[in-house]
Protein backbone atom coordinates (compact mmCIF):
# COMPACT_ATOMS: atom_id res chain seq x y z
CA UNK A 1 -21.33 -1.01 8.14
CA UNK A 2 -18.84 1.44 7.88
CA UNK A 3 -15.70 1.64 9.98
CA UNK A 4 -12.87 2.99 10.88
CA UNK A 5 -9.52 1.22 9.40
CA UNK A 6 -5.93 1.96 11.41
CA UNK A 7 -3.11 1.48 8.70
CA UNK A 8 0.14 0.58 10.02
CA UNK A 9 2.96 0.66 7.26
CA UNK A 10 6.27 -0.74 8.77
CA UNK A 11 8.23 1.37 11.30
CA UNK A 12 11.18 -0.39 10.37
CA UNK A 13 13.61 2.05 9.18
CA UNK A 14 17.00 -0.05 8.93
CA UNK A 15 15.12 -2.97 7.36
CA UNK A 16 16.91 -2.39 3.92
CA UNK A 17 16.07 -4.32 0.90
CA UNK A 18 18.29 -5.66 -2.47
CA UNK A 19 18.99 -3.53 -5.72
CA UNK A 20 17.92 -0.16 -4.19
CA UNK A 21 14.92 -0.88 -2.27
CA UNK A 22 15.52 1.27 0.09
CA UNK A 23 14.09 0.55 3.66
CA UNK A 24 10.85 -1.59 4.47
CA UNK A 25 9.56 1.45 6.53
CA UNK A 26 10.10 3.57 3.21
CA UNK A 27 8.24 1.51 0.40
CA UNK A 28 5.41 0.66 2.65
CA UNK A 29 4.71 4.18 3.42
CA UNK A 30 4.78 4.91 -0.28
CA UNK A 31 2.24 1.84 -0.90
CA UNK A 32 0.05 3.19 1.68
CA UNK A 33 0.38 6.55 -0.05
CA UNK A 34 -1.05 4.81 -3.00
CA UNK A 35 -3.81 3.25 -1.50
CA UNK A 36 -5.26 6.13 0.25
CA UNK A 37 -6.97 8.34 -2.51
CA UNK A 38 -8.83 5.13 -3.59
CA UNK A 39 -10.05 5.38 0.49
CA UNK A 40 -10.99 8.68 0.02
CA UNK A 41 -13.09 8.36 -3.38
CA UNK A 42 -15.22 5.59 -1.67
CA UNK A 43 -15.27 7.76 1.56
CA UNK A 44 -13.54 4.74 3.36
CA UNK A 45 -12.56 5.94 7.11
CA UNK A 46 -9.28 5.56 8.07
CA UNK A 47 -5.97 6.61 10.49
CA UNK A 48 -2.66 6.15 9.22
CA UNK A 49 -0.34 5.42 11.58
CA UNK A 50 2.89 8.27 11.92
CA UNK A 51 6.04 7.17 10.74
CA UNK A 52 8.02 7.48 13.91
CA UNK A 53 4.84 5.69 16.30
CA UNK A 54 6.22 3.07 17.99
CA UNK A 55 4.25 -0.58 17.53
CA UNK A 56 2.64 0.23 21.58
CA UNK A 57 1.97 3.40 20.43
CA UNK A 58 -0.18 2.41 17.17
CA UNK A 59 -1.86 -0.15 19.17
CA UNK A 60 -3.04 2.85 21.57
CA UNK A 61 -4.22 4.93 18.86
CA UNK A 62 -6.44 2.27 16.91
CA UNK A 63 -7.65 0.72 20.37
CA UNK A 64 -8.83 4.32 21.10
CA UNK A 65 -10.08 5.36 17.82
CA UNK A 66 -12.30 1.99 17.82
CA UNK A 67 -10.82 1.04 15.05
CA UNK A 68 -12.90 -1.52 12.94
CA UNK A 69 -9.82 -3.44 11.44
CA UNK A 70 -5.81 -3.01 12.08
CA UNK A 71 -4.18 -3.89 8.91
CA UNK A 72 -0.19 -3.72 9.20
CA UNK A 73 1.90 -3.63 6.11
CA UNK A 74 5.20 -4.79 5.59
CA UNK A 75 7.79 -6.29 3.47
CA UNK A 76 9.57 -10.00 4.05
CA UNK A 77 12.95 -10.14 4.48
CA UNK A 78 14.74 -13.98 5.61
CA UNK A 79 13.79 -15.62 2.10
CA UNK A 80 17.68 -15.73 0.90
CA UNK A 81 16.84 -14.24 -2.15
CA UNK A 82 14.99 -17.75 -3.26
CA UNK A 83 11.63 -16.53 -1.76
CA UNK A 84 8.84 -14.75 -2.95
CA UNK A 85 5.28 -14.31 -2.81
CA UNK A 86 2.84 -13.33 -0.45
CA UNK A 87 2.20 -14.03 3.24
CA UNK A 88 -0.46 -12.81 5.40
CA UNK A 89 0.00 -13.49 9.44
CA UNK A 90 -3.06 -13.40 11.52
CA UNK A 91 -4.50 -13.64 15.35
CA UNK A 92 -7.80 -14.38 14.98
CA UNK A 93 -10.21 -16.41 12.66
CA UNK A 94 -11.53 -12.40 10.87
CA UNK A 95 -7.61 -11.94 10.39
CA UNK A 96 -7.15 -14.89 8.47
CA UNK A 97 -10.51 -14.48 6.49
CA UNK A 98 -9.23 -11.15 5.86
CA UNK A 99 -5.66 -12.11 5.33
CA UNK A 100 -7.27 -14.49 2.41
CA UNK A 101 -8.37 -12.30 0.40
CA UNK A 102 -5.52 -9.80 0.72
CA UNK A 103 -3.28 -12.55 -0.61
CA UNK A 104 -5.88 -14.07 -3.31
CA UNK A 105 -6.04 -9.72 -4.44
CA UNK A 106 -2.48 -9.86 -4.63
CA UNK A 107 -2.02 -13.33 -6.45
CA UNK A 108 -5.05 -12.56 -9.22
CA UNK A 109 -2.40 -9.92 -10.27
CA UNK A 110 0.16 -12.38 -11.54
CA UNK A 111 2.43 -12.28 -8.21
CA UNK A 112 5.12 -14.70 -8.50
CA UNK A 113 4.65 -17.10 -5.35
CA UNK A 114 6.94 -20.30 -4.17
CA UNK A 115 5.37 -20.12 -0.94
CA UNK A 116 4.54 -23.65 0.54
CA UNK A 117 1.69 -20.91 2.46
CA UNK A 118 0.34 -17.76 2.02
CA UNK A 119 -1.34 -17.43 5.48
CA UNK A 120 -0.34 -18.06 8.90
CA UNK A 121 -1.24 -17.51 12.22
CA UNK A 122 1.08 -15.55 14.01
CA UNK A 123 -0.17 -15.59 17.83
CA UNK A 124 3.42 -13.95 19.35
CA UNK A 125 3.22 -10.25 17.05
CA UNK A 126 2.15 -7.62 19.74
CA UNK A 127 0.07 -5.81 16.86
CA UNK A 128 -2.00 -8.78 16.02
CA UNK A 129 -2.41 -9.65 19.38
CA UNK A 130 -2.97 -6.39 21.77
CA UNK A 131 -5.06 -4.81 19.42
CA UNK A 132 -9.13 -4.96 20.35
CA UNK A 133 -9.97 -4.92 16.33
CA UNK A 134 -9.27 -7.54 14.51
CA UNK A 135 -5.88 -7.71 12.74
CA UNK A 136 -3.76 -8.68 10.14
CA UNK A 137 -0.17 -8.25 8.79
CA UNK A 138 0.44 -8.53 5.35
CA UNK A 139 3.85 -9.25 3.44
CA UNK A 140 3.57 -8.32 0.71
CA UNK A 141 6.71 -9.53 -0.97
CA UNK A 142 10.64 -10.27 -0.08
CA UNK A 143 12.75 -7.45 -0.19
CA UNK A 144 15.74 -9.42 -0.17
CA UNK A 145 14.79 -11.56 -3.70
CA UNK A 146 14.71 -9.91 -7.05
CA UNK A 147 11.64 -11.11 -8.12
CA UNK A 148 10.57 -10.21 -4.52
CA UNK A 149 11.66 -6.49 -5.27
CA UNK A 150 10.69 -6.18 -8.92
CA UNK A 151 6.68 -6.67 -8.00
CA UNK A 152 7.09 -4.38 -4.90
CA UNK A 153 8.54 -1.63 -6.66
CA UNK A 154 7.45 -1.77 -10.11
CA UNK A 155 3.81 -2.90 -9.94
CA UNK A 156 3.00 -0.36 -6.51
CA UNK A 157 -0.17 1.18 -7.86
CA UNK A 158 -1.57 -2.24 -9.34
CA UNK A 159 -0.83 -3.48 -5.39
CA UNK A 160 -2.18 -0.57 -3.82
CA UNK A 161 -5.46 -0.62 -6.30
CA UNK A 162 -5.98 -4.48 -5.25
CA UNK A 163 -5.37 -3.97 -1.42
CA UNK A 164 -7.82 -0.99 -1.46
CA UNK A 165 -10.25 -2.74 -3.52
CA UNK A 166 -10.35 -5.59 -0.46
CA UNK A 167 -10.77 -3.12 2.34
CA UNK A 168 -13.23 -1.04 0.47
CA UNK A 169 -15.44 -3.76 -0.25
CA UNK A 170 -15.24 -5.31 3.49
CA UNK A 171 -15.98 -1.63 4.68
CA UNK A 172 -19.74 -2.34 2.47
CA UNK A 173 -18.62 0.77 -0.17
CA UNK A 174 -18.23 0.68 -4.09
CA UNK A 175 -14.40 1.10 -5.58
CA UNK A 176 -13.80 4.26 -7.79
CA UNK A 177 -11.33 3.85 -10.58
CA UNK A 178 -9.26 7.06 -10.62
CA UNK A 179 -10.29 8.39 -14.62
CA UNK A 180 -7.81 9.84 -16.68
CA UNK A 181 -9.57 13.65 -15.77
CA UNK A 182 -8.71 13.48 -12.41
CA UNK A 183 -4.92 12.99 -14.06
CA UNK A 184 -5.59 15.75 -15.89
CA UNK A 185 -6.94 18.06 -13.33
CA UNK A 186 -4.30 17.39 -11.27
CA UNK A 187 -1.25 18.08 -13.62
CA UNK A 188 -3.03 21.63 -14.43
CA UNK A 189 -3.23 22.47 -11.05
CA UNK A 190 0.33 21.56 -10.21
CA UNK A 191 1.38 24.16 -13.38
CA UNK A 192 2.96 21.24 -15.81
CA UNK A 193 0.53 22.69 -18.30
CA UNK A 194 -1.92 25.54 -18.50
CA UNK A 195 -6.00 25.29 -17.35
CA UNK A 196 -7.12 25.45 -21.51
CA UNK A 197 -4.72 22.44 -22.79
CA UNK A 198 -7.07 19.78 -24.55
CA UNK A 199 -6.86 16.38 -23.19
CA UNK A 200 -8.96 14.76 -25.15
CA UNK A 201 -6.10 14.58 -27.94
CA UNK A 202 -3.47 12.12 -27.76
CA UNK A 203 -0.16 13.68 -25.86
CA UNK A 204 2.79 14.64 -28.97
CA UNK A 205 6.49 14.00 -28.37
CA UNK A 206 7.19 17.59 -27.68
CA UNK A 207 4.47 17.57 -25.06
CA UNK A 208 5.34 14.34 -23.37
CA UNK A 209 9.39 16.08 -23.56
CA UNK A 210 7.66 18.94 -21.80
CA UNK A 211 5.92 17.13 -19.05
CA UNK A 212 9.17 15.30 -17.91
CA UNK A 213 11.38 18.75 -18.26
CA UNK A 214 9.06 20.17 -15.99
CA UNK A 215 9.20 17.70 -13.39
CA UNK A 216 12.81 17.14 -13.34
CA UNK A 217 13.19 20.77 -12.71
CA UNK A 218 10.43 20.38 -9.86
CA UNK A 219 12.12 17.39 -8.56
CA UNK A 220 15.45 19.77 -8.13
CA UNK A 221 13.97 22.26 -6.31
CA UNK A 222 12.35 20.07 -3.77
CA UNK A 223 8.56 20.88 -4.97
């Protein structure tokens, strides 16, 4: 049965990770960026949560919304750079089932792990426990190890394909793989190259030099 999913990327903005990171509250609204068009191919329901909400304030909005699952996303911080791996924290028994296979998504891909646990209930969070849906907070790395950082940063899409794969599944759809047209389609209507280029040829060095020009210069002026 479909439902509605409240997303809750970390609101914490002074949370700052190891070799340029950048915040928590930064990378885990870019992962929940990246997990959002696969929501929207499957026709997956969802709220995302604004940046600046405060945790009472999300809590409100996926209590009133109905919401059929509160999944919070975050990064771990505490490890001492010798940590890394997943954790998922529950409330509730559908938390940790959920939580499960959030981590088991996450660990199929290779994710280093020296965890002595990936799950945990967590009965003292306020969003785990004052939400009416069931809930679960996922860690999806440390952000103070360098192995921690290196998955979190460069494998995002591969993460956000994997966590989107588990909700879409739970919420009883099918997962669409994005194709290489959609790609396509999308650079064209941006302007990085014009509506009759052929895609079905393999990409020269002169157009590949052209792609990245363009973007750089897109990049400067804020587009």
């Amino acid at each position: 049965m479909s439902k509605i999913w409240y997303l809750s990327p970390s609101c914490q903005g002074t949370n700052v990770g190891i070799n340029g990171y950048g915040t928590e509250q930064e990378q885990m609204y870019l992962l929940a960026d990246a997990i959002i068009p696969h929501l929207d191919r499957a026709g997956v329901s969802f709220i995302l949560a604004d940046r600046d909400a405060s945790l009472s304030r999300r809590v409100t909005e996926s209590n009133g919304a109905g919401a059929g699952f509160h999944l919070c996303l975050h990064s771990n911080a505490g490890g001492g750079g010798k940590a890394w791996g997943p954790v998922a924290l529950y409330y509730s028994s559908a938390g940790e089932a959920f939580g499960r296979k959030l981590v088991d998504a996450l660990l199929a891909l290779g994710q280093a792990n020296n965890r002595s646990y990936n799950l945990k209930q967590q009965q003292g969070l306020y969003e785990l426990r004052r939400t009416a849906a069931p809930a679960c907070l996922l860690e999806v790395d440390f952000h103070d190890s360098a192995v921690g950082v290196e998955f979190l940063t460069k494998r995002r899409g591969e993460i956000a394909e994997a966590i989107a794969k588990v909700i879409i599944e739970a919420d009883g759809k099918q997962f669409v793989p994005v194709t290489a047209g959609e790609y396509a389609d999308e650079a064209v209507r941006l302007g990085l190259f014009p509506p009759d280029t052929n895609w079905q040829t393999a990409m020269t060095c002169e157009a590949a030099a052209e792609l990245a020009v363009k973007l750089i210069h897109k990049m400067k002026r804020g587009e």
